[in-house]
PDB file of N, CA and C in Angstrom:
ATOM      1  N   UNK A   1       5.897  -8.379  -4.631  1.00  0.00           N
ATOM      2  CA  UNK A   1       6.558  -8.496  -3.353  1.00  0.00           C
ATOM      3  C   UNK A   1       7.936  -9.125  -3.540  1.00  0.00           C
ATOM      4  N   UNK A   2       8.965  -8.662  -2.538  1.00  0.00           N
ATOM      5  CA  UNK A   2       9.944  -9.107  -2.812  1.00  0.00           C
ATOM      6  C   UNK A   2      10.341  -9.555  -1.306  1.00  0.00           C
ATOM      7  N   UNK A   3      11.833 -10.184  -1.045  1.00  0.00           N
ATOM      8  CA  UNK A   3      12.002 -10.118   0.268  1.00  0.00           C
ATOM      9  C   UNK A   3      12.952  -8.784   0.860  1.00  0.00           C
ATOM     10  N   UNK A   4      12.366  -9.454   2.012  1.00  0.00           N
ATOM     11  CA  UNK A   4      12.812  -8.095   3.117  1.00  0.00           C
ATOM     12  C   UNK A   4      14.373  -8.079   3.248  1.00  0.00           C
ATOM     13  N   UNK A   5      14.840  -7.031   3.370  1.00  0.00           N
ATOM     14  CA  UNK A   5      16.279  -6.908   2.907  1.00  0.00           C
ATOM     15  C   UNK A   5      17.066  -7.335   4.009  1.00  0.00           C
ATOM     16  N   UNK A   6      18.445  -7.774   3.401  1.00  0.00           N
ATOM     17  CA  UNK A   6      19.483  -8.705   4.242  1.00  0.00           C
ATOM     18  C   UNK A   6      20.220  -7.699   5.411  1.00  0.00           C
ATOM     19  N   UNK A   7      20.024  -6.705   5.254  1.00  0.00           N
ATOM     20  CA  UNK A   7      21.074  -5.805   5.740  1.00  0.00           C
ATOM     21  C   UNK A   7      19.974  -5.182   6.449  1.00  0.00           C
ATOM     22  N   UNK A   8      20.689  -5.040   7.617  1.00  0.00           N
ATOM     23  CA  UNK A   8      19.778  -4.213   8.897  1.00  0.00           C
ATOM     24  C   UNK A   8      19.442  -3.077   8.601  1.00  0.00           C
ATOM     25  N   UNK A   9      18.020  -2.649   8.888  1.00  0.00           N
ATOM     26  CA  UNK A   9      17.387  -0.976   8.941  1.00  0.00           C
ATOM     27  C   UNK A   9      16.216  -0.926  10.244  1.00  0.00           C
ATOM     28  N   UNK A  10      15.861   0.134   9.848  1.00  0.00           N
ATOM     29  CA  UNK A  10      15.090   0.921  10.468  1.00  0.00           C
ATOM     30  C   UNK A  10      13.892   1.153   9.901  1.00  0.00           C
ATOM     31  N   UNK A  11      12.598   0.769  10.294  1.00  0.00           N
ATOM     32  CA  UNK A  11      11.304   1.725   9.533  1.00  0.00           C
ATOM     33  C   UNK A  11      11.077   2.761  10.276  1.00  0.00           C
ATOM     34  N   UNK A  12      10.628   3.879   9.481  1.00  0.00           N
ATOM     35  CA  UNK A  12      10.350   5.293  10.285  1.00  0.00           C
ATOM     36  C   UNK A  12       9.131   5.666   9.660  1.00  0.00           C
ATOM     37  N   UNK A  13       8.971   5.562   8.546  1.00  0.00           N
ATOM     38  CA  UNK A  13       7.628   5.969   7.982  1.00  0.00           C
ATOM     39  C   UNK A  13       6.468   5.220   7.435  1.00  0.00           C
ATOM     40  N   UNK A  14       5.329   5.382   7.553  1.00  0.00           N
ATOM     41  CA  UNK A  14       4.122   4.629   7.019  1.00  0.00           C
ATOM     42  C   UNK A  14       4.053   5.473   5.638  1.00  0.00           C
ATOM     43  N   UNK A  15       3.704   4.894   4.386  1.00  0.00           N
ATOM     44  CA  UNK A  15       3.238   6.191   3.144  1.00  0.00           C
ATOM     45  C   UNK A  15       2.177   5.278   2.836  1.00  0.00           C
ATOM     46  N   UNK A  16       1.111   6.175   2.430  1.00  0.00           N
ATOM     47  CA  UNK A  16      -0.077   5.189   1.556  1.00  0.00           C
ATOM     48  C   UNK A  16      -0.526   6.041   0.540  1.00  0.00           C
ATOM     49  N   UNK A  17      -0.826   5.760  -0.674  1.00  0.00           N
ATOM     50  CA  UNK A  17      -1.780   6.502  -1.643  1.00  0.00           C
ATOM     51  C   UNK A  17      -2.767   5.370  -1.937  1.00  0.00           C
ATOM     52  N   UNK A  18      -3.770   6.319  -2.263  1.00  0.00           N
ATOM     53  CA  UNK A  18      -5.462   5.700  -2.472  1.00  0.00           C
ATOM     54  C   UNK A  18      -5.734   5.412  -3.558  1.00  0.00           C
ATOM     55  N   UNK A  19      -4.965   5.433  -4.640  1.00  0.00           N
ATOM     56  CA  UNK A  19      -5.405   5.397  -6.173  1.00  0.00           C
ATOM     57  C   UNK A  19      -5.808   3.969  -6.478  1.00  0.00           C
ATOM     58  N   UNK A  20      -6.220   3.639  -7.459  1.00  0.00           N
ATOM     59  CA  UNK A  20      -7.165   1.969  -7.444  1.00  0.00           C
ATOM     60  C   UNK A  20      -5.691   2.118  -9.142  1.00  0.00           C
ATOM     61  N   UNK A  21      -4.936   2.500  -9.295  1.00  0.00           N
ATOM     62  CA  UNK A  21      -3.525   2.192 -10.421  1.00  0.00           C
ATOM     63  C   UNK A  21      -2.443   2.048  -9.533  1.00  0.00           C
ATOM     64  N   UNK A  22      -2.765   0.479  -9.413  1.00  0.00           N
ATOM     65  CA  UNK A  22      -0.914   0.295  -8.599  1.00  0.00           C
ATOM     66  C   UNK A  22       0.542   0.577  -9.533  1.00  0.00           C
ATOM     67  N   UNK A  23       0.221   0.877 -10.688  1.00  0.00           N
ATOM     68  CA  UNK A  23       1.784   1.768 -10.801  1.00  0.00           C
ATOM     69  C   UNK A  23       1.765   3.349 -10.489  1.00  0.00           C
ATOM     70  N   UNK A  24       0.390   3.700 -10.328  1.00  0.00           N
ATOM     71  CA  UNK A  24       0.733   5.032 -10.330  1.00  0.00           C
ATOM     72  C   UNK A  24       0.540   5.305  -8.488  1.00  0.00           C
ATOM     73  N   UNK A  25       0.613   4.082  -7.692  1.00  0.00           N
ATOM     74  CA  UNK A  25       0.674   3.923  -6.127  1.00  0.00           C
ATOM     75  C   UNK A  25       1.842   4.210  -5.620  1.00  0.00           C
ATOM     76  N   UNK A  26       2.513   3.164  -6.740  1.00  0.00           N
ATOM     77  CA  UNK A  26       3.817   2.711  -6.476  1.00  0.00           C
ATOM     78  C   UNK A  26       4.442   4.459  -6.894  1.00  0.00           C
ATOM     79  N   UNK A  27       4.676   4.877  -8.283  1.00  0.00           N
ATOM     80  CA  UNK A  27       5.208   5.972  -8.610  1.00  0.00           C
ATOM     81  C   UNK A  27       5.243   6.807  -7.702  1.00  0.00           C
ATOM     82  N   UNK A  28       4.283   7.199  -6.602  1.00  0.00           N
ATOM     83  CA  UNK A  28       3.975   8.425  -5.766  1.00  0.00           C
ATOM     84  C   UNK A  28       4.421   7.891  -4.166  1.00  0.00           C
ATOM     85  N   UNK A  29       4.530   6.602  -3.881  1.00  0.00           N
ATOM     86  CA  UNK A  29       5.023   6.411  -2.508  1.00  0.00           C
ATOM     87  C   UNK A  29       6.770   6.354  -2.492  1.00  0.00           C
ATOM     88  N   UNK A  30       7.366   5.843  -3.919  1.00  0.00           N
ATOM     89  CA  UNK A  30       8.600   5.637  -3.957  1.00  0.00           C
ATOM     90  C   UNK A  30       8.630   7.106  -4.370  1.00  0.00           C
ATOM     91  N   UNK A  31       8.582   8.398  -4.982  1.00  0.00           N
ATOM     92  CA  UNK A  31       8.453   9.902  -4.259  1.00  0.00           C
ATOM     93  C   UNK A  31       8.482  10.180  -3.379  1.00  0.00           C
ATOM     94  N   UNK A  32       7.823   9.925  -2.630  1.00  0.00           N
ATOM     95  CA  UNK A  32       7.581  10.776  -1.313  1.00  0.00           C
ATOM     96  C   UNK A  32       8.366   9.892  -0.357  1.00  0.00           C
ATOM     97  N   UNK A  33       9.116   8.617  -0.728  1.00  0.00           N
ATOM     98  CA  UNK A  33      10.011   8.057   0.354  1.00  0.00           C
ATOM     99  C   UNK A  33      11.091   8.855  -0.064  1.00  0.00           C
ATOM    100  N   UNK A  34      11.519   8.659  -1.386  1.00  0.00           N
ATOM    101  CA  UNK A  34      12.791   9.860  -1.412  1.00  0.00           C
ATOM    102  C   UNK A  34      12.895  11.241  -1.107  1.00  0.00           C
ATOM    103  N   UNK A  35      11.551  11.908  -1.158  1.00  0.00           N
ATOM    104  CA  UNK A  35      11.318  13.049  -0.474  1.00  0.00           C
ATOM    105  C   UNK A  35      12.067  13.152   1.030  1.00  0.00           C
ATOM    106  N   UNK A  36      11.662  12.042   1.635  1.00  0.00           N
ATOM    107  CA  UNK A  36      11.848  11.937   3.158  1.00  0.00           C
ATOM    108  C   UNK A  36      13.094  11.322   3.542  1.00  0.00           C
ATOM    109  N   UNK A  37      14.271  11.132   2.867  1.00  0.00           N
ATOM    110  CA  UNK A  37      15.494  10.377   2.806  1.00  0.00           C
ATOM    111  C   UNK A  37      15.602   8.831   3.211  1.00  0.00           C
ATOM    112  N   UNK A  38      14.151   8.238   2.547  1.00  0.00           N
ATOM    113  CA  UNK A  38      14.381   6.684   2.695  1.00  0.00           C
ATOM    114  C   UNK A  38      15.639   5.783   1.968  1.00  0.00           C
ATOM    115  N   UNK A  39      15.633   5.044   2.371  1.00  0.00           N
ATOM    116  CA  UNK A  39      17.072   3.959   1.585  1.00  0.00           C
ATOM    117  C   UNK A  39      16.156   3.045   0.270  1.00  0.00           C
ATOM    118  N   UNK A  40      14.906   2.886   1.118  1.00  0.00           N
ATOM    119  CA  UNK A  40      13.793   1.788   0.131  1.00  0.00           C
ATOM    120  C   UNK A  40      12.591   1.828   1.070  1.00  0.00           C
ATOM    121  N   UNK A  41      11.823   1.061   0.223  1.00  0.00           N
ATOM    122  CA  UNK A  41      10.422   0.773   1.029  1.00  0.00           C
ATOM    123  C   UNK A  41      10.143  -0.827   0.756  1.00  0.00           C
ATOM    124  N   UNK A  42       9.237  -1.271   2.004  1.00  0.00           N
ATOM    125  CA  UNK A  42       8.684  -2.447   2.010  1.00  0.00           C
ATOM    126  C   UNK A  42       7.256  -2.590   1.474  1.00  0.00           C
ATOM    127  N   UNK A  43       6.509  -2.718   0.426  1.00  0.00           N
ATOM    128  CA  UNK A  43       5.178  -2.827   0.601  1.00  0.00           C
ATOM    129  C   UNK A  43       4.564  -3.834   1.351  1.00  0.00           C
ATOM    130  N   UNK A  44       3.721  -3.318   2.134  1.00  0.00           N
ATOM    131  CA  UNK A  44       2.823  -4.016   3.013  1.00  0.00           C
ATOM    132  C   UNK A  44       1.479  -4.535   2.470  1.00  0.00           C
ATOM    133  N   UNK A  45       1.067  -3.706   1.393  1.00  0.00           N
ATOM    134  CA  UNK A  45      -0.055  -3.819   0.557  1.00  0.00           C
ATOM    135  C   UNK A  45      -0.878  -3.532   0.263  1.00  0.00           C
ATOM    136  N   UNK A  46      -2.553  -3.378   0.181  1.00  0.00           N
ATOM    137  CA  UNK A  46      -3.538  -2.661  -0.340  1.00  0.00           C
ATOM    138  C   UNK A  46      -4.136  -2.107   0.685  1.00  0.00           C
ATOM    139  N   UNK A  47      -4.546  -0.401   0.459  1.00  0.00           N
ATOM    140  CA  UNK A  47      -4.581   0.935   1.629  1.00  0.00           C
ATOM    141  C   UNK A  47      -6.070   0.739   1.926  1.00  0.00           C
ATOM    142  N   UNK A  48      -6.664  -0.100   1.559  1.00  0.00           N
ATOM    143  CA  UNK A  48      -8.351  -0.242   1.515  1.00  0.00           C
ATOM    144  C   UNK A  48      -9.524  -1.179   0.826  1.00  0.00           C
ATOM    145  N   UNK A  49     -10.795  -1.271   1.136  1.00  0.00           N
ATOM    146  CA  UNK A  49     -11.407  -1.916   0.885  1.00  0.00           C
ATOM    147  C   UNK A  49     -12.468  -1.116   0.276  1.00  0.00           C
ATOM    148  N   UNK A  50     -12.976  -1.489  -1.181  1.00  0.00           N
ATOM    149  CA  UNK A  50     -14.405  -0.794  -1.398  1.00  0.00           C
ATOM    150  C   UNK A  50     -15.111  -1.787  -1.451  1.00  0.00           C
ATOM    151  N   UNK A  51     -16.733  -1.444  -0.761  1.00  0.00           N
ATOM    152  CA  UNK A  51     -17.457  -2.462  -1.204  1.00  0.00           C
ATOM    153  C   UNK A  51     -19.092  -2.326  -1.593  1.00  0.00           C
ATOM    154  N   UNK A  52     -19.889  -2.808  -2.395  1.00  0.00           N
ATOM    155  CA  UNK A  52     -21.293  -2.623  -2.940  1.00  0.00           C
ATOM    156  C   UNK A  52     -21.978  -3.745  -2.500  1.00  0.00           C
ATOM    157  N   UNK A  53     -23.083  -2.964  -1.587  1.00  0.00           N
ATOM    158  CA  UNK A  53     -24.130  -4.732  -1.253  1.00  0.00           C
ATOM    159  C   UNK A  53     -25.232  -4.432  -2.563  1.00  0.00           C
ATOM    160  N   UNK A  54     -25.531  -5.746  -2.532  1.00  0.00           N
ATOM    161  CA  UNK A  54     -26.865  -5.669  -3.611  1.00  0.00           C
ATOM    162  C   UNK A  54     -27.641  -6.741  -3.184  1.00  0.00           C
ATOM    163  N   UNK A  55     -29.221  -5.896  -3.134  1.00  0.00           N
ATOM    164  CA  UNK A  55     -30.030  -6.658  -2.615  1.00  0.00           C
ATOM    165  C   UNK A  55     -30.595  -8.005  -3.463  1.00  0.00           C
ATOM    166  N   UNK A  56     -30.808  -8.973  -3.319  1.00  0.00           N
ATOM    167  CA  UNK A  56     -31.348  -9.847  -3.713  1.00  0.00           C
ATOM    168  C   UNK A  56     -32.131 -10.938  -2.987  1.00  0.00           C
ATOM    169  N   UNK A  57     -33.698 -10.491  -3.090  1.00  0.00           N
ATOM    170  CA  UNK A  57     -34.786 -11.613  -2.374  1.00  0.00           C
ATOM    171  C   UNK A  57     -33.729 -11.309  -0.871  1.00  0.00           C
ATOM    172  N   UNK A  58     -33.984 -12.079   0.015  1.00  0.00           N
ATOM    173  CA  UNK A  58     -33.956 -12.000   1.572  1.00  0.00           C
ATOM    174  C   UNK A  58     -32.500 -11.994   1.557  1.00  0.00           C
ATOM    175  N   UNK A  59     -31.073 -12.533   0.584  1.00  0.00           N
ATOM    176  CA  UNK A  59     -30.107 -11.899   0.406  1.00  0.00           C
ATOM    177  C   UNK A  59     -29.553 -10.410   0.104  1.00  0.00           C
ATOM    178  N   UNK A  60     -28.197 -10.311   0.517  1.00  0.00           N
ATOM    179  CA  UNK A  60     -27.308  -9.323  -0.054  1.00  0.00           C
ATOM    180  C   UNK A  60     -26.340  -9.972  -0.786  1.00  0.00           C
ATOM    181  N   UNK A  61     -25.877  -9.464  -1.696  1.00  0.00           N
ATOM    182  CA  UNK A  61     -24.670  -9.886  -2.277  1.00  0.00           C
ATOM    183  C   UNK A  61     -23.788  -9.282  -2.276  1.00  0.00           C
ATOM    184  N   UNK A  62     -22.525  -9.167  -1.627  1.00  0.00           N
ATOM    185  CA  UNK A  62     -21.863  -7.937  -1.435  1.00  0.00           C
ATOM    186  C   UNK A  62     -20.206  -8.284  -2.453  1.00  0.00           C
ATOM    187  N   UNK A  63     -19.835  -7.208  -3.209  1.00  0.00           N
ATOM    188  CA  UNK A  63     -18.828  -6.911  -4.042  1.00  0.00           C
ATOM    189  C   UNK A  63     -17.710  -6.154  -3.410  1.00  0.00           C
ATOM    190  N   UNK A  64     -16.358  -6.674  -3.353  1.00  0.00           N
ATOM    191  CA  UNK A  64     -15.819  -6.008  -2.809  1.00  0.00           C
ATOM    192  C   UNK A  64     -14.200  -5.578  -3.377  1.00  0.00           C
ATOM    193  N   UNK A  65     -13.665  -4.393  -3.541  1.00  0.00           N
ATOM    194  CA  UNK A  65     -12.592  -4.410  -4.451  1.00  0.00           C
ATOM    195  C   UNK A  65     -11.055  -3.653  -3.370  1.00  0.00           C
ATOM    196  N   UNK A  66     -10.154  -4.078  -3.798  1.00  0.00           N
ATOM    197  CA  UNK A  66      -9.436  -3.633  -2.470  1.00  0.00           C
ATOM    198  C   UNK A  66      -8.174  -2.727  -3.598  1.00  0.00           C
ATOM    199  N   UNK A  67      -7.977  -1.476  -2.933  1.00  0.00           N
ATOM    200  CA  UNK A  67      -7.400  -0.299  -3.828  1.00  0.00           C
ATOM    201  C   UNK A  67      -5.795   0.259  -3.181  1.00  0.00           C
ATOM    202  N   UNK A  68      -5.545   1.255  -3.196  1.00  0.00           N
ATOM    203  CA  UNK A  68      -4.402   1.705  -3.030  1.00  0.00           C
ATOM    204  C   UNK A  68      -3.032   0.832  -2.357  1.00  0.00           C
ATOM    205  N   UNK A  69      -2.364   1.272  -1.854  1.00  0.00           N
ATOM    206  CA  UNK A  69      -1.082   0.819  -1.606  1.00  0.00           C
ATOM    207  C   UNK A  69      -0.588   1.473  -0.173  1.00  0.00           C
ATOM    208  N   UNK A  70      -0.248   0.491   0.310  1.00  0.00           N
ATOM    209  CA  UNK A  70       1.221   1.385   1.840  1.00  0.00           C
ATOM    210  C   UNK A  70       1.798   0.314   1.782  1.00  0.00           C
ATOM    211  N   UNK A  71       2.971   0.841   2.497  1.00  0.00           N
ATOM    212  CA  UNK A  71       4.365   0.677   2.372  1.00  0.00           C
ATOM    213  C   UNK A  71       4.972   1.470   3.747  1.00  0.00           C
ATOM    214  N   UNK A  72       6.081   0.627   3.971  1.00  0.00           N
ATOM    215  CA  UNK A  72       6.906   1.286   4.939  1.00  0.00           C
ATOM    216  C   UNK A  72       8.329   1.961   4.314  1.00  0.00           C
ATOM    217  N   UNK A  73       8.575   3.160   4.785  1.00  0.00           N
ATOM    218  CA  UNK A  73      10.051   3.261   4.133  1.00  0.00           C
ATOM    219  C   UNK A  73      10.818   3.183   5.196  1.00  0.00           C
ATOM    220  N   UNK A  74      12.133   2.710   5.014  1.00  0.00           N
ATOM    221  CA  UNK A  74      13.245   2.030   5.591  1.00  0.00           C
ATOM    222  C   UNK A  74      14.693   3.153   5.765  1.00  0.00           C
ATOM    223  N   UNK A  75      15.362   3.048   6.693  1.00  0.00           N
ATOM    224  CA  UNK A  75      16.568   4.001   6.463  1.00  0.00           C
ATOM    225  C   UNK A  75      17.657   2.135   6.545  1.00  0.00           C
ATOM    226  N   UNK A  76      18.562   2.420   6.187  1.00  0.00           N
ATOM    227  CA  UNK A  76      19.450   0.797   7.117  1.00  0.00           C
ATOM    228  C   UNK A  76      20.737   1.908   7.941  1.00  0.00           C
ATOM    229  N   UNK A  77      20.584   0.787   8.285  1.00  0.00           N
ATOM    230  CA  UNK A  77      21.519   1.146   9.901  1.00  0.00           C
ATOM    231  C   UNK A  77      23.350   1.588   9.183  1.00  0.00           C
TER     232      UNK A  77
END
């Protein structure tokens, strides 16, 4: 994470990919923002939650792993 930029913009787009490889999240949303004539993107952060209960005696134990990436892309003013 970095900070949010000094110079005024605009968000117009949400992008998310699902992949559980945040460089290869990152590789495919900063694509498809330049696809769409972004200036940059903000990441907002992880696109989801997986999770596994497991039973144990009158417990669950539940595991939970959090995966992909979104991001906003930005035009500036």
């Amino acid at each position: 994470m970095t900070n949010k930029p000094t110079q005024e913009y605009v968000a117009f787009a949400q992008i998310t990919c699902g992949d559980t490889n945040d460089k290869w999240n990152l590789e495919q949303i900063t694509k498809k923002a330049r696809e769409i004539g972004a200036d940059g993107i903000i990441i907002m952060g992880k696109a989801g939650t997986l999770g596994v209960g497991i039973p144990i005696g009158t417990l669950n134990y539940v595991v939970t792993e959090e995966y992909g990436m979104t991001a906003v892309a930005i035009k500036y003013k």
